[in-house]
C-alpha atoms as a PDB file:
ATOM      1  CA  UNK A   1     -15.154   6.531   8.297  1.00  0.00           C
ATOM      2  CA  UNK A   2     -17.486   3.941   9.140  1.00  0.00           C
ATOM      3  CA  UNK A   3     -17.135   0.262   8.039  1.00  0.00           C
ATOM      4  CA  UNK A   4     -20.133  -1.538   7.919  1.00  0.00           C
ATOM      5  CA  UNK A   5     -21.319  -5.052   6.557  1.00  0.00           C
ATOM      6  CA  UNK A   6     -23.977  -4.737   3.688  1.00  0.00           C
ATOM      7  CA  UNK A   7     -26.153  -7.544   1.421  1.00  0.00           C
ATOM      8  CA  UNK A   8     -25.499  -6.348  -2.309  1.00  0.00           C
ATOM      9  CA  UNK A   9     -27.984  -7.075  -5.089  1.00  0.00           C
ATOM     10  CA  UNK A  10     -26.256  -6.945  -8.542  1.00  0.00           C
ATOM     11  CA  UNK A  11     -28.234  -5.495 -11.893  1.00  0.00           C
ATOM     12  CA  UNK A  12     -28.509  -9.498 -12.935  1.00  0.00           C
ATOM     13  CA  UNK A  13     -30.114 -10.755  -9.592  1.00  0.00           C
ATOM     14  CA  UNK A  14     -26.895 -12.052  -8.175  1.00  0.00           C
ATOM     15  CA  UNK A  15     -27.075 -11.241  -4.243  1.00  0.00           C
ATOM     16  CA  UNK A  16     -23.002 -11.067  -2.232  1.00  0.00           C
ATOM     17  CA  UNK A  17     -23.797 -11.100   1.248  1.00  0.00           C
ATOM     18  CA  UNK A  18     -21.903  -9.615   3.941  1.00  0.00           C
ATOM     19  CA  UNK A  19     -19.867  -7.309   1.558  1.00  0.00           C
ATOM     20  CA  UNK A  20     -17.534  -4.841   3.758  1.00  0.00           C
ATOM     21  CA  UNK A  21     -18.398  -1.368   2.820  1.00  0.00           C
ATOM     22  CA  UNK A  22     -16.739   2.281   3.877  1.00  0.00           C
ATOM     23  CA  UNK A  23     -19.806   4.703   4.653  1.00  0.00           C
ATOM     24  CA  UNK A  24     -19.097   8.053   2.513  1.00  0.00           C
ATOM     25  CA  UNK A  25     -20.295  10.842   0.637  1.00  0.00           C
ATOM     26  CA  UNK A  26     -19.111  10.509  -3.406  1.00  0.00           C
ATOM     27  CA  UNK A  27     -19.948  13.574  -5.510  1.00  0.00           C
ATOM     28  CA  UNK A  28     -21.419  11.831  -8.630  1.00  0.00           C
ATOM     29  CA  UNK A  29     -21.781   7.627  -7.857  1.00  0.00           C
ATOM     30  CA  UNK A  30     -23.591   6.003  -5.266  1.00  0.00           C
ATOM     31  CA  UNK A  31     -20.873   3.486  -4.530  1.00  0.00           C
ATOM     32  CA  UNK A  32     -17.608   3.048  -5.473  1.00  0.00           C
ATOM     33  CA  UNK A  33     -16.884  -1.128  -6.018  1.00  0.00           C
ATOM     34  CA  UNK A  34     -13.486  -2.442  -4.650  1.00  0.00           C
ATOM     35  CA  UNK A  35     -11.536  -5.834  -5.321  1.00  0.00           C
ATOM     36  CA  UNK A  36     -13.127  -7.361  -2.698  1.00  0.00           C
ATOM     37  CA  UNK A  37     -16.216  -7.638  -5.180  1.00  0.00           C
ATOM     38  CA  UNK A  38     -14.610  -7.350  -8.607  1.00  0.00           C
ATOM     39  CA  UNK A  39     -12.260 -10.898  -7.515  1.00  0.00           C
ATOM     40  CA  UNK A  40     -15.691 -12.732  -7.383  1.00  0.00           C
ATOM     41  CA  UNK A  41     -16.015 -12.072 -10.750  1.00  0.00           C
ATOM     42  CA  UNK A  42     -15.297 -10.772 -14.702  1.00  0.00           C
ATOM     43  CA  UNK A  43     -15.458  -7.083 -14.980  1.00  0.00           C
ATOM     44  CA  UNK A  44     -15.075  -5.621 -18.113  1.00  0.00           C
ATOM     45  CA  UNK A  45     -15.289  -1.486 -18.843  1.00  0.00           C
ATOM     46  CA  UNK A  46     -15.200  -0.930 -22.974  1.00  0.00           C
ATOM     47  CA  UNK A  47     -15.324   2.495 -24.684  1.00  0.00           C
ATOM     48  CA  UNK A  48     -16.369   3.023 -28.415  1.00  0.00           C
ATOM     49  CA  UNK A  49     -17.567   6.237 -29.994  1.00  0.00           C
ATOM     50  CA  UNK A  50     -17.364   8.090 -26.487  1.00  0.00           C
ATOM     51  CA  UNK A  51     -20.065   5.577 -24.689  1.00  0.00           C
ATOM     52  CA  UNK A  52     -18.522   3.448 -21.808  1.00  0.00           C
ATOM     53  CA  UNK A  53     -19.948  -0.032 -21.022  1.00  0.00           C
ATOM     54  CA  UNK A  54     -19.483  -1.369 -18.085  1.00  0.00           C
ATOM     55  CA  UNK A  55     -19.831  -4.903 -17.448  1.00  0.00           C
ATOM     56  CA  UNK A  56     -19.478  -8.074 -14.423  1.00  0.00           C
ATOM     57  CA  UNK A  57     -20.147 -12.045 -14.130  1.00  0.00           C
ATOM     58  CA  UNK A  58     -20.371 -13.619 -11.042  1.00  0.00           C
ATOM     59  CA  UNK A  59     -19.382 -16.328 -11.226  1.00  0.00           C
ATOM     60  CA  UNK A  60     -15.618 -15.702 -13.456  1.00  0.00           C
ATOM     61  CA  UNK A  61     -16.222 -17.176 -16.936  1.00  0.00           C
ATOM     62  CA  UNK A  62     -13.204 -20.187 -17.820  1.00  0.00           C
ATOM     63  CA  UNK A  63     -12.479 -18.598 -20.797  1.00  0.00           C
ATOM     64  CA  UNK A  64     -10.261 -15.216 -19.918  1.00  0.00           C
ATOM     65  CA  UNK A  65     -10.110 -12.356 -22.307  1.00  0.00           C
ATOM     66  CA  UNK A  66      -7.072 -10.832 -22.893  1.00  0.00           C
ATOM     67  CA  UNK A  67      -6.789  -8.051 -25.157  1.00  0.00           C
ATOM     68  CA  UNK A  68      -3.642  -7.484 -25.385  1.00  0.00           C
ATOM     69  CA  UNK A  69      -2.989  -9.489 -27.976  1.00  0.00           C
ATOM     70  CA  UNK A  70      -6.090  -8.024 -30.113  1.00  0.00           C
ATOM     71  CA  UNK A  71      -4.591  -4.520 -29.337  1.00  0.00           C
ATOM     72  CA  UNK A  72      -1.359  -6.213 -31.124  1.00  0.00           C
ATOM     73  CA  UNK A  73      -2.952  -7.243 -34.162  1.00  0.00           C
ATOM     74  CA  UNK A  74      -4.948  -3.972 -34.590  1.00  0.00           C
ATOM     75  CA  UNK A  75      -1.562  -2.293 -34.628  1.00  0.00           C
ATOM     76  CA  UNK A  76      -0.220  -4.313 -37.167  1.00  0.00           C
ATOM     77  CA  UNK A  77      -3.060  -3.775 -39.516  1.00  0.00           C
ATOM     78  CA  UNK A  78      -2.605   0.565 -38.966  1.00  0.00           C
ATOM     79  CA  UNK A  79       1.082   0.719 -39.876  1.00  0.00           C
END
């Protein structure tokens, strides 16, 4: 499989340069993103009502979010 070097553009305008890439066929996606990119940044995938959002920052907000502690609460408040 073939490794070369590529210049990403992001959805928001934000440009990584120089981004090793594997050269492959993927039924269904035109690129799988690795944590070589995702480190540069927040990524975030929600699901509500069967729709899937998929979200990324570059650069990483200072402010994490955790959710395991809202998955706590929202336990709490079903039993």
């Amino acid at each position: 499989m073939p490794i070369v070097l590529i210049n990403l553009i992001l959805p928001n305008g934000i440009q990584v340069n120089e981004v090793r890439a594997a050269v492959s066929k993927i039924e269904g996606a035109d690129m799988l993103i690795g944590m070589n990119l995702i480190q540069l940044g927040d990524f975030s995938i929600s699901n509500w009502d069967i729709k899937t959002v998929f979200t990324f920052a570059i650069p990483p907000f200072q402010n994490r979010t955790d959710l395991y502690e809202k998955a706590i609460a929202v336990s709490k408040r079903k039993k």
